[in-house]
Protein backbone atom coordinates (compact mmCIF):
# COMPACT_ATOMS: atom_id res chain seq x y z
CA UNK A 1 -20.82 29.87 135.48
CA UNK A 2 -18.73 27.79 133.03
CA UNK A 3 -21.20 26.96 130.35
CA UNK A 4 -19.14 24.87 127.95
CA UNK A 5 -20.15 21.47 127.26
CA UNK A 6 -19.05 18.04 128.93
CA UNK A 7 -17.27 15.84 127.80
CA UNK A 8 -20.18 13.34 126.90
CA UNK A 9 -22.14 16.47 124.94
CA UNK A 10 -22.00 17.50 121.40
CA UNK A 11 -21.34 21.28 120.76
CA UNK A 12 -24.23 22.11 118.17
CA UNK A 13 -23.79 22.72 115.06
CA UNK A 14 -24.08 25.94 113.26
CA UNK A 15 -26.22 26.36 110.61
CA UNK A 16 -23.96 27.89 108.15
CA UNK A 17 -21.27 24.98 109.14
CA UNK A 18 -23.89 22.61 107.39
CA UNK A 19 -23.09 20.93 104.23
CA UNK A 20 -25.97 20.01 101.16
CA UNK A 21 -24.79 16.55 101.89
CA UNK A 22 -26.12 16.58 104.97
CA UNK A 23 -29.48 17.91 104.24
CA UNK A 24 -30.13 15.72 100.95
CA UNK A 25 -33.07 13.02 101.37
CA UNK A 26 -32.57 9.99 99.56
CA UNK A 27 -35.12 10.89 96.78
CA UNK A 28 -32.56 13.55 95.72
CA UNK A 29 -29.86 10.64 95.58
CA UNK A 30 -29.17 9.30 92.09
CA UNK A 31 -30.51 5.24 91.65
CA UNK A 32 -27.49 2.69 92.53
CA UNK A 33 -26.00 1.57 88.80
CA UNK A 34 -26.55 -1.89 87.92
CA UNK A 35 -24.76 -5.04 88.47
CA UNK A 36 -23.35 -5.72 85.17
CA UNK A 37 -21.83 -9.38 86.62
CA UNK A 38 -22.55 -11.54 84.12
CA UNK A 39 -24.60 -9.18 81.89
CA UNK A 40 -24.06 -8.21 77.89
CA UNK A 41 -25.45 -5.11 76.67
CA UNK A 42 -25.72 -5.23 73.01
CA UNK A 43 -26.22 -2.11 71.04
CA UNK A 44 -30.26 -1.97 69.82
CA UNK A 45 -30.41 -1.17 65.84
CA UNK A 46 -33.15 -0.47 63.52
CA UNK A 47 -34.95 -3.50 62.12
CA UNK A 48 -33.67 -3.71 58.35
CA UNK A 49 -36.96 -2.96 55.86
CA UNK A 50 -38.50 -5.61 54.29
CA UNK A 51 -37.49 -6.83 50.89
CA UNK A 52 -39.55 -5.24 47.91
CA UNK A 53 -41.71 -8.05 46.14
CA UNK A 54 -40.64 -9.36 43.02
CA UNK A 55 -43.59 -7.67 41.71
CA UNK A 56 -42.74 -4.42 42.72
CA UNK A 57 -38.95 -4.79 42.16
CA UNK A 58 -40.37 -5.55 37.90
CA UNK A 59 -42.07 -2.27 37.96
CA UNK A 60 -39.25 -0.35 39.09
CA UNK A 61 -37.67 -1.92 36.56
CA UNK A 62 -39.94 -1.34 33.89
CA UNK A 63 -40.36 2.17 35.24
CA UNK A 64 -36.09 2.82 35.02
CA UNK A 65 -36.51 2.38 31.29
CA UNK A 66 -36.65 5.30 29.06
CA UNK A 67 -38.03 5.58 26.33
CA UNK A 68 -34.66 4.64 23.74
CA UNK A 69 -34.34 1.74 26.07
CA UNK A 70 -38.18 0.59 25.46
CA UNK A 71 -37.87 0.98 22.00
CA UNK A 72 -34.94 -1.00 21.76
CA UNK A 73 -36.56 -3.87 23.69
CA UNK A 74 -39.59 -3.53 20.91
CA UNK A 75 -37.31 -4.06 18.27
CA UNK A 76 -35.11 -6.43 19.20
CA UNK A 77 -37.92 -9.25 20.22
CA UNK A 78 -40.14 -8.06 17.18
CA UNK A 79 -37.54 -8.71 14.54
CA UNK A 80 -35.99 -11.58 16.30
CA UNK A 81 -39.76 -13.55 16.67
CA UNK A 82 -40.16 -12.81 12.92
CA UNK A 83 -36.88 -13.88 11.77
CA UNK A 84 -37.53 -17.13 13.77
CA UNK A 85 -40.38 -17.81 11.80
CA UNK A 86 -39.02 -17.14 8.75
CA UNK A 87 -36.10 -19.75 8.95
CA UNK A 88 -38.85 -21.94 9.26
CA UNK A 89 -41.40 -20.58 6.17
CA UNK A 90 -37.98 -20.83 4.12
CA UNK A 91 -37.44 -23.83 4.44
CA UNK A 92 -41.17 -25.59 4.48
CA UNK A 93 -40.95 -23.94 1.68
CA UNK A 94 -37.83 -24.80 -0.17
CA UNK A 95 -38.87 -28.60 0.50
CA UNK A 96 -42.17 -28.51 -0.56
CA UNK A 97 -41.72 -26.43 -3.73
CA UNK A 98 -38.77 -27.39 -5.35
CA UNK A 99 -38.22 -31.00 -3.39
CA UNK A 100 -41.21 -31.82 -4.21
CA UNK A 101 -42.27 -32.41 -0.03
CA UNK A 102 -41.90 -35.39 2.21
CA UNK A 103 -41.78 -39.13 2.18
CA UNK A 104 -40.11 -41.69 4.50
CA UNK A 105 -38.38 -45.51 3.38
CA UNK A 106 -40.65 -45.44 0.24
CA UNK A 107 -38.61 -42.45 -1.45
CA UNK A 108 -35.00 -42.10 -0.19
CA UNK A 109 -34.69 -38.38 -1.73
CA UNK A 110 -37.76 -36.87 -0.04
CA UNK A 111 -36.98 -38.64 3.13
CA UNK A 112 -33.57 -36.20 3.17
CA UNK A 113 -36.59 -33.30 2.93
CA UNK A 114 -37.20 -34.26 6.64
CA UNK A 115 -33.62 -33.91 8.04
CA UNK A 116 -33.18 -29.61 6.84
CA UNK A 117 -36.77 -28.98 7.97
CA UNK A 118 -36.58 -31.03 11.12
CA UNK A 119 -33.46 -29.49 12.49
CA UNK A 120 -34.00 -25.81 11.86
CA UNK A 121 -37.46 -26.24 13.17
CA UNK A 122 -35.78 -27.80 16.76
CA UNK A 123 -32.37 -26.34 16.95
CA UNK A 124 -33.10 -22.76 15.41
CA UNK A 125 -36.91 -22.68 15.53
CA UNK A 126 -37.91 -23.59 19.11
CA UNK A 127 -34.75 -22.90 20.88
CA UNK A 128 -34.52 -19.80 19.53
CA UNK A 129 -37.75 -18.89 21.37
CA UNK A 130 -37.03 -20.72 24.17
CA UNK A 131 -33.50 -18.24 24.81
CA UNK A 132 -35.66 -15.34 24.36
CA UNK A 133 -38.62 -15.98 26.65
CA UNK A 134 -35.89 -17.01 29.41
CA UNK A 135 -33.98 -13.90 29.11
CA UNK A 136 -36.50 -11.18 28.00
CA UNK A 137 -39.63 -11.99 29.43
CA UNK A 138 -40.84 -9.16 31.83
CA UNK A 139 -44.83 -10.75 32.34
CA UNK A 140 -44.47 -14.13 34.34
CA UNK A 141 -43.21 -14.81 37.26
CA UNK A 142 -39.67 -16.70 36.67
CA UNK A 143 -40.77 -20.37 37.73
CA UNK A 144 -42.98 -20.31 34.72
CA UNK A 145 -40.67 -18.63 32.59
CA UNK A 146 -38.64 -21.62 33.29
CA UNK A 147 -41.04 -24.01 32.75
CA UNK A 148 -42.08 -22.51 29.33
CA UNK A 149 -38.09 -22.33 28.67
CA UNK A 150 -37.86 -26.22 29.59
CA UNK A 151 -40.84 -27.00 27.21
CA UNK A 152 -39.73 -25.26 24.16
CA UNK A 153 -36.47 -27.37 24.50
CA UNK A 154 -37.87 -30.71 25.37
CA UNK A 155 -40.33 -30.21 21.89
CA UNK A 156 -37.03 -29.73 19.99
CA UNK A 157 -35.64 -33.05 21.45
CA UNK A 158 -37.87 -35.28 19.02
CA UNK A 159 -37.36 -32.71 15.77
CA UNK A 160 -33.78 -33.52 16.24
CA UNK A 161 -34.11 -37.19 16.55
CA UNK A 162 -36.13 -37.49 13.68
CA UNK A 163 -33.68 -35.16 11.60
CA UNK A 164 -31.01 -37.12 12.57
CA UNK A 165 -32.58 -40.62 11.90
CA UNK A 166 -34.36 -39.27 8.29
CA UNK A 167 -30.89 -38.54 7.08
CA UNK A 168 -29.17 -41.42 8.24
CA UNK A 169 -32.37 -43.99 6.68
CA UNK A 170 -32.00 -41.91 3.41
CA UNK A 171 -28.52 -42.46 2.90
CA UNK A 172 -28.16 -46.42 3.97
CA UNK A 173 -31.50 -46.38 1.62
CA UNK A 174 -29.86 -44.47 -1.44
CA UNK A 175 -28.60 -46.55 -4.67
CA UNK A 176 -25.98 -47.05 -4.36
CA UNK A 177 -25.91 -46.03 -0.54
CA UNK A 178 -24.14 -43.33 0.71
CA UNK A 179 -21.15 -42.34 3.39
CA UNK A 180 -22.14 -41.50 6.98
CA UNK A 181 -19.96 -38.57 9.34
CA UNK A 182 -17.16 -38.07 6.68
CA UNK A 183 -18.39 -34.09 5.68
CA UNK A 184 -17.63 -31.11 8.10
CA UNK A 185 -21.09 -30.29 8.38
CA UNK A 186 -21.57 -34.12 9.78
CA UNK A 187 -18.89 -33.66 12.34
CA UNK A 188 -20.68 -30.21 13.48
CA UNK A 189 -24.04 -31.58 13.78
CA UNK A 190 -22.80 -34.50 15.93
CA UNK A 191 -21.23 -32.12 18.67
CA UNK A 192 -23.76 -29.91 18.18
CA UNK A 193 -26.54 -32.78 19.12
CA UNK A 194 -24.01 -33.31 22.15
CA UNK A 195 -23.78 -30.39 23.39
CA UNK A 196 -27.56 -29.99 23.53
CA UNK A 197 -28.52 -33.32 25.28
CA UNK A 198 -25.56 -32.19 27.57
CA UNK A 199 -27.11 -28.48 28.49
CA UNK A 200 -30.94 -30.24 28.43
CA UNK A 201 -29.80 -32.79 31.13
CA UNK A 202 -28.15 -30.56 33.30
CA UNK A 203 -30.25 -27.56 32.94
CA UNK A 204 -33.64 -30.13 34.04
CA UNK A 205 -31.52 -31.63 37.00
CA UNK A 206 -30.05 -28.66 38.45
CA UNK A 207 -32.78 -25.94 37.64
CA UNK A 208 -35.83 -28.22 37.72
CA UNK A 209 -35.39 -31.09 40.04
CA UNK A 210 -33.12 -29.53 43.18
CA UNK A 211 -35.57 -27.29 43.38
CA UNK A 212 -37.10 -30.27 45.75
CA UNK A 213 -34.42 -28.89 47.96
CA UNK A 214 -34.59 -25.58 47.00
CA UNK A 215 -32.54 -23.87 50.33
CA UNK A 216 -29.74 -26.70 50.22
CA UNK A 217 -28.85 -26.08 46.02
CA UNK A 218 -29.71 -22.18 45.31
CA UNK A 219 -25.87 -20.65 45.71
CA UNK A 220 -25.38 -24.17 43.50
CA UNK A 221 -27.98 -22.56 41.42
CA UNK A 222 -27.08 -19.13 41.28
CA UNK A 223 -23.57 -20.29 40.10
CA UNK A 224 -24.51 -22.67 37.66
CA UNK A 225 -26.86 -19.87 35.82
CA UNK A 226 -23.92 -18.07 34.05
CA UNK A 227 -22.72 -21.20 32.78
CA UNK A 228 -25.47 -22.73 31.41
CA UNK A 229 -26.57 -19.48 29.64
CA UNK A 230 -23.15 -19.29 28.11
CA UNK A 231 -23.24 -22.71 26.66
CA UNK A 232 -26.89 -21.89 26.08
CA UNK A 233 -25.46 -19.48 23.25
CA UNK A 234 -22.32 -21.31 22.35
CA UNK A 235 -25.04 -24.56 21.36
CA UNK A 236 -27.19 -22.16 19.00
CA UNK A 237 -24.26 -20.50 17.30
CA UNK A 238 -23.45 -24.32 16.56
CA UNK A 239 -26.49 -25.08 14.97
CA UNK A 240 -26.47 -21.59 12.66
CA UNK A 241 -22.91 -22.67 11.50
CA UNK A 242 -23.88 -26.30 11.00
CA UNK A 243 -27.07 -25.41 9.10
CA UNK A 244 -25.20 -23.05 7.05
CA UNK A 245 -22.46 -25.78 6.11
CA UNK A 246 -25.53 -28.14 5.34
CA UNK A 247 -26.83 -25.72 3.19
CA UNK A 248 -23.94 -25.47 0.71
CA UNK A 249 -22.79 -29.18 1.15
CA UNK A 250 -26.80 -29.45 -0.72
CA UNK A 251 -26.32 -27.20 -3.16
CA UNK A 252 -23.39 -28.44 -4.58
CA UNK A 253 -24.40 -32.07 -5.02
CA UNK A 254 -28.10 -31.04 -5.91
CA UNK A 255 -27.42 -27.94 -7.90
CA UNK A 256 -24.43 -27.78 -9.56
CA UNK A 257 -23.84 -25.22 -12.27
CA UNK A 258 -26.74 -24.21 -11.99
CA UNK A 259 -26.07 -22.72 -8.84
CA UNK A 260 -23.66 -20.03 -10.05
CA UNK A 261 -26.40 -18.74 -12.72
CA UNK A 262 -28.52 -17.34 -9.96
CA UNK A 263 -31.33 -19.94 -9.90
CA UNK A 264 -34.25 -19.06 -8.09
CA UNK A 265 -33.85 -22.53 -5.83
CA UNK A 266 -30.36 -21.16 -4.65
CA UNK A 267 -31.78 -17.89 -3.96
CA UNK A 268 -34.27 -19.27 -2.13
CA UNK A 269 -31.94 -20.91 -0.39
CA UNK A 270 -29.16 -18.48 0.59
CA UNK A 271 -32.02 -16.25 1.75
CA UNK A 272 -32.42 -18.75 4.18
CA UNK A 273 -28.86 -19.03 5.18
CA UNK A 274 -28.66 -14.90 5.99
CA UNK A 275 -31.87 -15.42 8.13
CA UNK A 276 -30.00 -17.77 9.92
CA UNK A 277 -26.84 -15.62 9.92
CA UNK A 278 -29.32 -12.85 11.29
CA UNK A 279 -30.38 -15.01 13.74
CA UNK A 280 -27.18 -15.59 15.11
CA UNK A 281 -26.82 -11.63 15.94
CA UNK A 282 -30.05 -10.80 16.84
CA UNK A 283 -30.69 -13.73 19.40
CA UNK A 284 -26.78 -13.54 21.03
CA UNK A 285 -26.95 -10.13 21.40
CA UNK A 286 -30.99 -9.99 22.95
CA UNK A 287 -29.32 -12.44 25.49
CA UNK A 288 -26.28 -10.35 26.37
CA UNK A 289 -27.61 -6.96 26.02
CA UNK A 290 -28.11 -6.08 30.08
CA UNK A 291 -30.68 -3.43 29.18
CA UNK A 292 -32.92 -5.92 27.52
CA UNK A 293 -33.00 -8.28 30.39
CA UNK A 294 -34.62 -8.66 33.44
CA UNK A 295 -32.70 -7.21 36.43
CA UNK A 296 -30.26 -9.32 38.36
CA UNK A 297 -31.70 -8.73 42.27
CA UNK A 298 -35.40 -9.60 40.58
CA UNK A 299 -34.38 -13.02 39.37
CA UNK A 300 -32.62 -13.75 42.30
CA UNK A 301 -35.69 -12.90 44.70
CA UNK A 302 -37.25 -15.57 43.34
CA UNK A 303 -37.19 -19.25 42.66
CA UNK A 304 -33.42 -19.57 40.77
């Protein structure tokens, strides 16, 4: 009997004609990949860390110094506060002991007193500190740094005025009266007044009022700080050299001869000129010196 199949029959299949394809459920199947019509992947990164606080980024600072560096710093704003207040003891006391002190329209002679003692006390005196508490100061946070650096300056505003008007009274007042602006030291201390009502205007509008708008102005800001410090120096080396012209122009007309016998009034006052000739290296190079200064990424975490 012919026991193959019909036509309309399937053979069966042997087992070992069976393939692993045909015996895999669909849990063994790998998931269908995604549609990616219309779809971005973007690569997942670490979150960057926070930014250190200013607080923290000063003690690392303070912490990076050794102790040469330390030392240094010490030294420099020790000798540099003392020297300011010297200029000024000199010349209080140069005035009061051998100009016999202070008067205004009444005495035309002591009224001149007012100009030397008013101008080193604003120009040398209090912007001298101011430089150094902008640049060295490691204790406040920089707004009030700023604010303390604003202050100093704006006191020196009316010390210069008053300078500028006692010697200008004393000369129309003098018998017979005397020449205005036709001396070097004249012709210093009138850009030298410019230059300082030009950095105190711009310095309080650009560091002090945009701060209103403080997102809008800081790359402004951040520009504008290198400049301002530069002129910052350039206006006090100005004042040294026109104090130190003032100085001789004085005593040559007040001295005379006696100045070249080593009198104890023109000691007196060339000690004061090498303070201020002191001055002019200590305070340029506390300003410059990057190890003496606050870090750059600490100023510029906060306020500019």
């Amino acid at each position: 009997m012919d026991s193959r199949p019909t036509s309309g029959e399937m053979a069966p299949i042997a087992e070992f004609d069976k393939s692993p394809e045909d015996t895999a459920t669909m849990e063994d199947l790998p998931p269908p990949p995604p549609s990616s019509a219309g779809v971005v992947s973007i690569p997942v990164s670490d979150p960057p860390p926070p930014p250190e606080s200013p607080k923290k980024q000063r003690e690392d600072d303070e912490e990076g110094m050794g102790c040469g560096s330390w030392c240094e710093y010490v030294l420099v704003v020790v000798l540099a506060s003392l020297l300011l207040l010297a200029s000024l003891v000199l010349v209080l006391f140069w005035t009061l002991y051998y100009r016999k002190g202070y008067a205004w329209n009444e005495d035309p002679s002591r009224q001149f007193n007012a100009h030397p003692t008013l101008m080193i006390a604003g120009f040398i005196s209090l912007s001298g500190f101011s430089m150094l508490l902008y640049r060295i100061s490691r204790c406040c946070r920089k707004i009030y740094v700023k604010l303390f650096h604003m202050i100093f300056h704006a006191l020196a505003i009316p010390c210069v005025v008053l300078g500028g008007l006692a010697v200008f009274e004393s000369k129309n007042l003098s018998e017979p009266p005397k020449t205005h602006f036709y001396s070097m030291h004249s012709w210093m201390g009138f850009v030298t007044m410019g230059l300082f009502a030009f950095q105190f205007v711009v310095g309080f509008f650009s560091f002090i009022v945009l701060l209103c708008c403080e997102g809008a102005t800081a790359a402004f800001r951040a520009a504008l700080v290198p400049v301002h410090a530069s002129f910052g120096v350039t206006t006090f080396m100005m004042a040294i050299a026109t104090c130190v012209t003032g100085l001789t122009q004085k005593v040559h007309h007040d001295l005379g001869e006696d100045y070249t016998t080593f009198s104890e009034e023109g000691i007196i006052i060339n000690a004061l000129a090498m303070v201020l000739v002191a001055l002019g290296i200590l305070v340029s190079y506390a300003v410059r010196r990057e190890s003496l200064t606050v870090q750059a990424n600490t100023l510029l975490s906060e306020r500019l």
